[in-house]
N, C-alpha and C. Protein backbone atom coordinates (compact mmCIF):
# COMPACT_ATOMS: atom_id res chain seq x y z
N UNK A 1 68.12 -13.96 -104.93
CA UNK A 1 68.67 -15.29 -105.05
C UNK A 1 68.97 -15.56 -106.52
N UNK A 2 70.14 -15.88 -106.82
CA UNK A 2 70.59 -16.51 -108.22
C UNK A 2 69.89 -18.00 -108.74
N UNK A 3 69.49 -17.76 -109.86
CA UNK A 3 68.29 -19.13 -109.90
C UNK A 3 70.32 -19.94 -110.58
N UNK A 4 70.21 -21.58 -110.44
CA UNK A 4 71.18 -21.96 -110.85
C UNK A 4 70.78 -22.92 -111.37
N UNK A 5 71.27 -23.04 -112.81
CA UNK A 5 70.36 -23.76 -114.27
C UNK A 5 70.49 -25.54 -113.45
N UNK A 6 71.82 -25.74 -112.97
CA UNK A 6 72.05 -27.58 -112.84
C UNK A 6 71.60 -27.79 -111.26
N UNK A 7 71.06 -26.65 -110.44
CA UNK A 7 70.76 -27.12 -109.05
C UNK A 7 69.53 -27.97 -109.23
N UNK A 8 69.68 -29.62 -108.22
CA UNK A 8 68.49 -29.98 -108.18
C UNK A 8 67.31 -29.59 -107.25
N UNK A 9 66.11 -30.07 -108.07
CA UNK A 9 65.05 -29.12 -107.53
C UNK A 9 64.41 -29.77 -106.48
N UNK A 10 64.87 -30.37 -105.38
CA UNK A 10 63.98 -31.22 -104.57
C UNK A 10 63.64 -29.88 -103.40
N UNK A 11 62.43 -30.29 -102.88
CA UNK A 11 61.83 -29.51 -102.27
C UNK A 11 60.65 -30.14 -101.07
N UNK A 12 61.20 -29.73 -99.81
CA UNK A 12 60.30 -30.69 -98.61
C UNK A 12 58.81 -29.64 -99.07
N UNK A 13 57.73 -30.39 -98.40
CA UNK A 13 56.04 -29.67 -98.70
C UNK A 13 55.49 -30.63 -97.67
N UNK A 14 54.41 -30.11 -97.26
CA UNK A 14 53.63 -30.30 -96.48
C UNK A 14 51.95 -31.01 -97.44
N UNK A 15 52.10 -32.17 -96.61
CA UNK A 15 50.75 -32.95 -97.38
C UNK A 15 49.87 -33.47 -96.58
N UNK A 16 48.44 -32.62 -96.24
CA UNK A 16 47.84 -32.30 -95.38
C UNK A 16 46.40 -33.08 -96.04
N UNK A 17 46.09 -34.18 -95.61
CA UNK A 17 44.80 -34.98 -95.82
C UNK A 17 43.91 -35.53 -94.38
N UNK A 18 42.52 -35.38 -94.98
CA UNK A 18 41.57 -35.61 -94.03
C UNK A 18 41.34 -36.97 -93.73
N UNK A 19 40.90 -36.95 -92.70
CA UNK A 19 40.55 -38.76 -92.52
C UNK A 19 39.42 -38.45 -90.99
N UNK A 20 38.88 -39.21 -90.68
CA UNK A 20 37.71 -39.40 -89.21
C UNK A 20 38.72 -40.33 -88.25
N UNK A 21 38.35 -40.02 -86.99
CA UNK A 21 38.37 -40.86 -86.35
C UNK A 21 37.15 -41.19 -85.23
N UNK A 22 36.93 -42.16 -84.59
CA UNK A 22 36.43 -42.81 -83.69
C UNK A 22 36.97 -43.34 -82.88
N UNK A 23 36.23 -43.43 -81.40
CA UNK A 23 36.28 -44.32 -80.37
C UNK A 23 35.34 -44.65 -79.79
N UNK A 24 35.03 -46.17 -79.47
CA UNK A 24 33.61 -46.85 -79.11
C UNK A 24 33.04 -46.33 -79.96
N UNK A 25 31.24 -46.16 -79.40
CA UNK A 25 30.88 -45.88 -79.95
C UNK A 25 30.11 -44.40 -80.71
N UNK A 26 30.98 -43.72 -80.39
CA UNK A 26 31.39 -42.18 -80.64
C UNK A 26 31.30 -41.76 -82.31
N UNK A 27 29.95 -41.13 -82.60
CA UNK A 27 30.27 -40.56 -84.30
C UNK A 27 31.80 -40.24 -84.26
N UNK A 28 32.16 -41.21 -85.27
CA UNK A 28 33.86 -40.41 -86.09
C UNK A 28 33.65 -39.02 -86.60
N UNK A 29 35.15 -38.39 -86.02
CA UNK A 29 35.24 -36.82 -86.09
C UNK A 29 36.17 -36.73 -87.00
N UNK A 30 35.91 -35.93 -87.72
CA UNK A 30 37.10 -35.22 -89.13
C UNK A 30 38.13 -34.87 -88.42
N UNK A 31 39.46 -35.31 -88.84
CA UNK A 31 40.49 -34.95 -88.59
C UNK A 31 41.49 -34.72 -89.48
N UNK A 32 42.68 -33.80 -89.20
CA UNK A 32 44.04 -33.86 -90.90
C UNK A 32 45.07 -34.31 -90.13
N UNK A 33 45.47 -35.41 -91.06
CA UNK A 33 46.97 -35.45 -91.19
C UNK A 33 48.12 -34.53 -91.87
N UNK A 34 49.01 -34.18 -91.34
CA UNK A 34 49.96 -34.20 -92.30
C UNK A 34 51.18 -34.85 -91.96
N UNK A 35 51.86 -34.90 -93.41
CA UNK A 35 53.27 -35.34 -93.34
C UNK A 35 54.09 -34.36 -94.23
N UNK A 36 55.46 -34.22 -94.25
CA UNK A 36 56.35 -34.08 -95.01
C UNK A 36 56.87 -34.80 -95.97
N UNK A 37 56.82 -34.36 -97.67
CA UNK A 37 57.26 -35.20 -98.53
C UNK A 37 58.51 -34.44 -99.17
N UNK A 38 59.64 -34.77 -99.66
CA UNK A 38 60.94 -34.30 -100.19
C UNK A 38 60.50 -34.71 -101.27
N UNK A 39 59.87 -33.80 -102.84
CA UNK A 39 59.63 -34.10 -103.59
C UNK A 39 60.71 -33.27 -104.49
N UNK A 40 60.63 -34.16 -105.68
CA UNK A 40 61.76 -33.77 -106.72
C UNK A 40 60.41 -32.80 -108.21
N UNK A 41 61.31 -31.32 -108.15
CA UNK A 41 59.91 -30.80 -109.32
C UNK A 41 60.55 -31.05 -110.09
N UNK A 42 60.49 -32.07 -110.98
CA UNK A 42 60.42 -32.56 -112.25
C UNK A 42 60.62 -30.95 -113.49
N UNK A 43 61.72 -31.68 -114.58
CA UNK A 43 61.33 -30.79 -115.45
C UNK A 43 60.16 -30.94 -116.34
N UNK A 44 60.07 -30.00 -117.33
CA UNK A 44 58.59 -30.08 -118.03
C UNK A 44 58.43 -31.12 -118.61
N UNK A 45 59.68 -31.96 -119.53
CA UNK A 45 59.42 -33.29 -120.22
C UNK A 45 59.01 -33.64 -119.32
N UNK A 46 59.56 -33.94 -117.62
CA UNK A 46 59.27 -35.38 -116.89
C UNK A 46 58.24 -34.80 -116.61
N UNK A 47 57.57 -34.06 -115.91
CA UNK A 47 56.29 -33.56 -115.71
C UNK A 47 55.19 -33.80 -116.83
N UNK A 48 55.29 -33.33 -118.00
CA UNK A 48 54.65 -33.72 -119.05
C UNK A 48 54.26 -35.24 -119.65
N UNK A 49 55.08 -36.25 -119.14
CA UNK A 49 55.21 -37.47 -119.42
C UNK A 49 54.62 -38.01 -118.24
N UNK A 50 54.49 -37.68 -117.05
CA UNK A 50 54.17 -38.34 -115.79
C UNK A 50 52.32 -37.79 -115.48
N UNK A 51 52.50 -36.46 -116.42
CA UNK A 51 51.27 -35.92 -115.54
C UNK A 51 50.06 -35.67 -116.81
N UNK A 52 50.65 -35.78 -118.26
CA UNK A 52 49.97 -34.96 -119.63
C UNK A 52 49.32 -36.08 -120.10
N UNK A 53 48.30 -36.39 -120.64
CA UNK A 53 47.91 -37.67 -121.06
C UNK A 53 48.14 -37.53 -122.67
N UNK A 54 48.64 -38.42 -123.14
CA UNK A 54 48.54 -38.37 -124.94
C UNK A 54 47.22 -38.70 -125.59
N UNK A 55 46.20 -38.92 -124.67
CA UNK A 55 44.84 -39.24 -125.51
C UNK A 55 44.27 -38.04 -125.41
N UNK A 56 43.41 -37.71 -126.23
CA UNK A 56 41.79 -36.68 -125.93
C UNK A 56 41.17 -37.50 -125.39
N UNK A 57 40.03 -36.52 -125.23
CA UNK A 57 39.14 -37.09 -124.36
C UNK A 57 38.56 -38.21 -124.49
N UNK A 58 38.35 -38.63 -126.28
CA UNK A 58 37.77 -39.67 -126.91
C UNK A 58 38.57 -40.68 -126.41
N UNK A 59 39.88 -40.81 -126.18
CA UNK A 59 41.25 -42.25 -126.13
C UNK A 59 41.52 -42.15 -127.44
N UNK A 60 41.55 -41.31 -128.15
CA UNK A 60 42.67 -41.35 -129.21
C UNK A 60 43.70 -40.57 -129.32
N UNK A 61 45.09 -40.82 -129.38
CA UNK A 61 46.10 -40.54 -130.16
C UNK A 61 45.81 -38.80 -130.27
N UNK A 62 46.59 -37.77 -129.12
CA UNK A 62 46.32 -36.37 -129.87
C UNK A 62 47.69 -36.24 -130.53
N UNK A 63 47.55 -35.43 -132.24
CA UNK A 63 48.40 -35.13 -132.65
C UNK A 63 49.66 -34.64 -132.42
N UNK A 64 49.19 -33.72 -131.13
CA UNK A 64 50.40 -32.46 -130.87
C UNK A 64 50.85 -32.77 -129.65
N UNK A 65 50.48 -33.65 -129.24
CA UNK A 65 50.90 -34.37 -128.04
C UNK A 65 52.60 -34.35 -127.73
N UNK A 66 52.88 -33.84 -126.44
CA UNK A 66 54.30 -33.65 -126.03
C UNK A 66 54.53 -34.36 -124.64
N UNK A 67 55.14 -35.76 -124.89
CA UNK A 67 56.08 -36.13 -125.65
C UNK A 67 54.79 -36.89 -126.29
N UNK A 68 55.38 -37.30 -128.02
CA UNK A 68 53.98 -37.78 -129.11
C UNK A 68 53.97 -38.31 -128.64
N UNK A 69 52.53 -38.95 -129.38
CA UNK A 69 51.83 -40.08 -128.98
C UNK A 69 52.30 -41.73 -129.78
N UNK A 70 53.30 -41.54 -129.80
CA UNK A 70 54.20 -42.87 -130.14
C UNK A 70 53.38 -44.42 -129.86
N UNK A 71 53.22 -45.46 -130.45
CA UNK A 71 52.99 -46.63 -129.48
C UNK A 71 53.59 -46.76 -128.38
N UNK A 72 54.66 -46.66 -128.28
CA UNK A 72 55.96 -46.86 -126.88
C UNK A 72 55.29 -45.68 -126.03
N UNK A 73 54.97 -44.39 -126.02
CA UNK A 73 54.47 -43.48 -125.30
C UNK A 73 53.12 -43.45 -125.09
N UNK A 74 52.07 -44.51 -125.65
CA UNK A 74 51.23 -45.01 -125.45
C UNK A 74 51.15 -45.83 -124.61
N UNK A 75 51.98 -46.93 -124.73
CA UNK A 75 52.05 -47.99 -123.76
C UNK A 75 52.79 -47.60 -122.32
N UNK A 76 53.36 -46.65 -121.95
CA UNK A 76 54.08 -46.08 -120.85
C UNK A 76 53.02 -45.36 -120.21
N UNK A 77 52.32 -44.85 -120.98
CA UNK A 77 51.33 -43.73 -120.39
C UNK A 77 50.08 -44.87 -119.68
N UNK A 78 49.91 -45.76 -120.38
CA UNK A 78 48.88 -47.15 -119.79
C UNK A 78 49.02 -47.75 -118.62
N UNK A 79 50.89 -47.39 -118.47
CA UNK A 79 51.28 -48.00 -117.17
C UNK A 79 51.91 -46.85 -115.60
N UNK A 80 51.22 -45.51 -116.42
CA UNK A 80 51.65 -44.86 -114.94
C UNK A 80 50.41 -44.49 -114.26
N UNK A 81 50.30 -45.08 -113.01
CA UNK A 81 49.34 -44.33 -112.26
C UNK A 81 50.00 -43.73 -110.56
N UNK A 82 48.87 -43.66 -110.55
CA UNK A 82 49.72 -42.60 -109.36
C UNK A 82 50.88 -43.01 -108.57
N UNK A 83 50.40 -44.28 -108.39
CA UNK A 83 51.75 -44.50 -107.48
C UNK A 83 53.16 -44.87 -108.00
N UNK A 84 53.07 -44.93 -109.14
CA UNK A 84 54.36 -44.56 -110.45
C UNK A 84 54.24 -43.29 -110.58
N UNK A 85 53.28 -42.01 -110.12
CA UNK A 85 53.96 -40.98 -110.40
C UNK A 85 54.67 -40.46 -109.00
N UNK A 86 54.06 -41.04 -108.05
CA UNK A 86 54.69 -40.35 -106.46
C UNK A 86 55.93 -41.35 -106.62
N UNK A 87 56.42 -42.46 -107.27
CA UNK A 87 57.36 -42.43 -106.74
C UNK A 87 58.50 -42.31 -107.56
N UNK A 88 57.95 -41.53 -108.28
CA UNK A 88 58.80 -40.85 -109.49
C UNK A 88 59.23 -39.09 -108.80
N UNK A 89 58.29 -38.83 -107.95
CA UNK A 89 58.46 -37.86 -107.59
C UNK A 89 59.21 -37.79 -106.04
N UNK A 90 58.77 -38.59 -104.90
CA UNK A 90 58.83 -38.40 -103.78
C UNK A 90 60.75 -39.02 -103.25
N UNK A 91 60.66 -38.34 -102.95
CA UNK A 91 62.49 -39.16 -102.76
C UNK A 91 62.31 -39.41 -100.77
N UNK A 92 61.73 -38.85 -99.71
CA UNK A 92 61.72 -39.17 -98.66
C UNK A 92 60.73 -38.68 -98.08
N UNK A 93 60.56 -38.70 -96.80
CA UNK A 93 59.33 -38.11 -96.02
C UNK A 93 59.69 -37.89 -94.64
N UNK A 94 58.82 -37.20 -93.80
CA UNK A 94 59.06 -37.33 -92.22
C UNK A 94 57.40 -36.91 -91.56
N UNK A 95 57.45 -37.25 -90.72
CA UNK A 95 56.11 -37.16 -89.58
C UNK A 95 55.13 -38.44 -90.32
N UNK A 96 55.77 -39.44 -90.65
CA UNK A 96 55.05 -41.02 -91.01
C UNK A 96 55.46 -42.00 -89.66
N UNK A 97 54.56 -42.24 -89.53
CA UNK A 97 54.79 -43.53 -88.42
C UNK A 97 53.91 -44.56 -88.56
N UNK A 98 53.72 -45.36 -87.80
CA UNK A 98 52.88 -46.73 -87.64
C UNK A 98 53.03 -47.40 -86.36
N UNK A 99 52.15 -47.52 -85.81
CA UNK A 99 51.93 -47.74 -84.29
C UNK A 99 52.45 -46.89 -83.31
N UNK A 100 53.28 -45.78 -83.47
CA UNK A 100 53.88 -44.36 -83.19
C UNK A 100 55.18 -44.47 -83.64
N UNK A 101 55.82 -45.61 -84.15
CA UNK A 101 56.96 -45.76 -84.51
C UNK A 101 57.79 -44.96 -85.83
N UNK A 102 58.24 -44.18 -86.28
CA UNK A 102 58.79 -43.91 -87.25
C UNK A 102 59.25 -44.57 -88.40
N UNK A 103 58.54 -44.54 -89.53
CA UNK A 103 58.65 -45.39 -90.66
C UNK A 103 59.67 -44.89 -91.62
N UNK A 104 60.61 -45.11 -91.90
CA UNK A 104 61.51 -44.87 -93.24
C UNK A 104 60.85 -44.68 -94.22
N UNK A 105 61.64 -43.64 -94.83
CA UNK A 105 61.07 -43.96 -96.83
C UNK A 105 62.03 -45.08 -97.08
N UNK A 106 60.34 -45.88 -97.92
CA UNK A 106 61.12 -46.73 -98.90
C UNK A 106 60.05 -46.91 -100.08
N UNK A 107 60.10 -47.38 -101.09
CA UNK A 107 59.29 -47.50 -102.45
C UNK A 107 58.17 -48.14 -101.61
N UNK A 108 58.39 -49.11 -101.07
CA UNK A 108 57.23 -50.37 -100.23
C UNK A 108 56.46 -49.32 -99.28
N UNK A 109 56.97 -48.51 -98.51
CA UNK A 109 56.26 -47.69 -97.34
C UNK A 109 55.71 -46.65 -98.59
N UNK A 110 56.30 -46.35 -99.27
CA UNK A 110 55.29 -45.20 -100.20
C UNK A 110 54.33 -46.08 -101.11
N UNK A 111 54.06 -47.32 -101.18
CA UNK A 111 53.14 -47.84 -102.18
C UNK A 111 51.94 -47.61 -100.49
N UNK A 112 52.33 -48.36 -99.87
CA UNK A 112 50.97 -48.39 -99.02
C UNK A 112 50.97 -47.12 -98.61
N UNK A 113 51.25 -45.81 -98.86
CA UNK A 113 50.72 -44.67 -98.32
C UNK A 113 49.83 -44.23 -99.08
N UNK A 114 50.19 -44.87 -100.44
CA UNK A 114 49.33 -44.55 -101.63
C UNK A 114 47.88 -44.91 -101.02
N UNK A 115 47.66 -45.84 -100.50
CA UNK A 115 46.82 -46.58 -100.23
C UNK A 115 45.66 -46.09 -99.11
N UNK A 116 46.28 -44.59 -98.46
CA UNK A 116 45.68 -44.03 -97.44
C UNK A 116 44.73 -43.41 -98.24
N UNK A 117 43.37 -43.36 -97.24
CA UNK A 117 42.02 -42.74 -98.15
C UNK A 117 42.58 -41.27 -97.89
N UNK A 118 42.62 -40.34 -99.22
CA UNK A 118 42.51 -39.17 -99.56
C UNK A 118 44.09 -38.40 -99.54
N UNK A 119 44.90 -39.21 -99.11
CA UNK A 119 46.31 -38.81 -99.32
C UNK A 119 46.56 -38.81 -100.48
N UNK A 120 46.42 -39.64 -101.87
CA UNK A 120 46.97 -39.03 -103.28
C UNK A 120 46.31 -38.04 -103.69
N UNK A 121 44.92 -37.68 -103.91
CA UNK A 121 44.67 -36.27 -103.91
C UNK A 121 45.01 -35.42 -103.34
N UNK A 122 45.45 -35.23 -101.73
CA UNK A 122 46.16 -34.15 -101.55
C UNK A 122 47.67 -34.38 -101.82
N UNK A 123 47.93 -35.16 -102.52
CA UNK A 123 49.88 -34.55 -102.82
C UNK A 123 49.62 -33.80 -104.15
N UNK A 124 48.50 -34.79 -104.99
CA UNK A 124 48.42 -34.50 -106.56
C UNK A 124 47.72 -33.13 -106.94
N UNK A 125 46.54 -33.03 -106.05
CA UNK A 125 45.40 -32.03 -106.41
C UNK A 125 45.62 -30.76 -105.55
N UNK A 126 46.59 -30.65 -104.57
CA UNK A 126 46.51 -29.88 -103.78
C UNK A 126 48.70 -29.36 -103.89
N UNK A 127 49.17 -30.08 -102.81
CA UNK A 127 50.20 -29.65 -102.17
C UNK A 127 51.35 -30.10 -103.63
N UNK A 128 51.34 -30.83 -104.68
CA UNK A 128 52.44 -31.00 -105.51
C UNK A 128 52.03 -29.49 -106.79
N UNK A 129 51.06 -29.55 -106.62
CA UNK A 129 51.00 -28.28 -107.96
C UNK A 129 51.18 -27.06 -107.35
N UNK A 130 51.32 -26.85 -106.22
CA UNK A 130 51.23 -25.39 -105.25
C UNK A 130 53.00 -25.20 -105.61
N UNK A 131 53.09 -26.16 -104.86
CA UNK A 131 55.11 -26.50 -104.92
C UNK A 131 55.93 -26.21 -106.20
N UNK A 132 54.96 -27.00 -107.30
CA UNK A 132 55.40 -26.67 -108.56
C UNK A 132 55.10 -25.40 -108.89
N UNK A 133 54.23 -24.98 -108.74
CA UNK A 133 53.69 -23.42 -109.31
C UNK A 133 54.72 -22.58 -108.22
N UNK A 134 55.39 -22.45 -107.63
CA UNK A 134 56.08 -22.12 -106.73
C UNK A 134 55.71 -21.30 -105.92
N UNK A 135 54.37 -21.71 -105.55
CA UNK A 135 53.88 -20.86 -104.15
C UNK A 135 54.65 -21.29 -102.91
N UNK A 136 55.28 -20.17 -102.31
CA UNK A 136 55.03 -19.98 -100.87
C UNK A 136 55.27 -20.82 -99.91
N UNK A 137 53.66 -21.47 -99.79
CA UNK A 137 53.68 -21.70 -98.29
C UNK A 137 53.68 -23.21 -98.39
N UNK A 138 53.87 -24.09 -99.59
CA UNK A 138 54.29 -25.29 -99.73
C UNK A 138 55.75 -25.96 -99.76
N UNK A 139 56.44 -24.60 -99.42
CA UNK A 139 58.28 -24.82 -99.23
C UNK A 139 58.23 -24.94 -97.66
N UNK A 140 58.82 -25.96 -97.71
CA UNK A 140 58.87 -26.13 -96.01
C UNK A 140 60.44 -26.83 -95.84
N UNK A 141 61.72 -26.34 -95.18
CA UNK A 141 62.83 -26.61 -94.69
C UNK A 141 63.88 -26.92 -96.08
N UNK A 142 63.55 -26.35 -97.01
CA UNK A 142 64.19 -26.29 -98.44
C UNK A 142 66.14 -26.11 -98.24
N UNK A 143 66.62 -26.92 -98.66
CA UNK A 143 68.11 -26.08 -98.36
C UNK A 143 68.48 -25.24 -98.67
N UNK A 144 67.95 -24.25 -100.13
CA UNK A 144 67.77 -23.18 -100.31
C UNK A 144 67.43 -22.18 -99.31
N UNK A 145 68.09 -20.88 -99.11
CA UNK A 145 67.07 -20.00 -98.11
C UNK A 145 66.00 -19.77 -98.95
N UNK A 146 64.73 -18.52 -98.09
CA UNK A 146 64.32 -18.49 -98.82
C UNK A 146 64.09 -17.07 -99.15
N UNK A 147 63.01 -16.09 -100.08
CA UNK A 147 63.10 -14.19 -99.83
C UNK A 147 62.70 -14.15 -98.61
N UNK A 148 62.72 -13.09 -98.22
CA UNK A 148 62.45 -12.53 -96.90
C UNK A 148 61.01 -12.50 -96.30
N UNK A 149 60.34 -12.46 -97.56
CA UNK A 149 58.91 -12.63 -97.44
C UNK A 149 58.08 -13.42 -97.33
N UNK A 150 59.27 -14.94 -97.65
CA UNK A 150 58.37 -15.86 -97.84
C UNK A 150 59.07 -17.37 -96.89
N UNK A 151 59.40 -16.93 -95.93
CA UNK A 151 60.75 -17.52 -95.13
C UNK A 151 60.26 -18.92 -94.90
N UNK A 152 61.38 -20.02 -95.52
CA UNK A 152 60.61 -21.33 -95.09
C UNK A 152 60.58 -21.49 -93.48
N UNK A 153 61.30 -21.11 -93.06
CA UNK A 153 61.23 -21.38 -91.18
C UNK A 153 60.35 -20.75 -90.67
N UNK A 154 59.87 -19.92 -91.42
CA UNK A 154 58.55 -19.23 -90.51
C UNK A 154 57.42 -20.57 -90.74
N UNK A 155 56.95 -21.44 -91.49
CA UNK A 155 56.53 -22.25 -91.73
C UNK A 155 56.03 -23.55 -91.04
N UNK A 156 57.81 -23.51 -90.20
CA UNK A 156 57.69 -25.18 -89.47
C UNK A 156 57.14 -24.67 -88.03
């Protein structure tokens, strides 16, 4: 496959989080969700700016900090948290519903997904760095084909 410098990089992945359920009065049983997210891999600035913190560990100002540690890149960095970074990243989704109904992406439906226990760790800690690191088995229905070895349709 020819890598092509201006193709954009969006890429469907699979985001697979735990949650319990119950009925009556039945110990709640571990269960996973997943959904499909159409995430955009960021280049290294935007990645670096969304994901790199400009402080050490102390909260001060690191020197070599990329992009610096500017006041203005101080104060931006104060105001992203996760759900400024998913929706910096996430452009759509599928297998989301609510009451079985099928929910659209929209900024509003992705703030309250944020909101699901243990779903931002698995996009952040799990299924967005797999994608980025360009493993495998986190490409799922890519418009790209994919090698032979690593076929997104074998997947779905």
């Amino acid at each position: 496959m020819t890598f092509d410098l201006t193709a954009a990089r969006l890429a469907w992945i699979e985001v697979t989080f735990a949650s319990v359920a119950s009925q009556g009065d039945a110990l709640a049983e571990r269960i996973e969700h997943t959904v499909e997210l159409q995430v955009d891999l960021v280049d290294l600035d935007e990645f670096s700016r969304l994901f790199i913190s400009p402080l050490d560990q102390d909260g001060n100002p690191k020197p070599d900090a990329n992009p610096p540690a500017t006041p203005e890149r101080l104060e931006e960095w104060a105001n992203i948290d996760d759900t400024a970074r998913a929706l910096a990243i996430v452009k759509d989704w599928r297998k989301v519903k609510s009451g079985g109904v099928v929910v659209p992406y929209s900024d509003d439906a992705m703030r309250k997904m944020m909101r699901v226990p243990n779903f931002a760790a698995a996009l952040f800690l799990e299924a967005y760095p797999k994608a980025y690191a360009g493993i495998s088995a986190t490409r799922l229905g890519n418009s790209d084909g994919s090698p032979a070895n690593g076929a997104a349709s074998d997947l779905a």
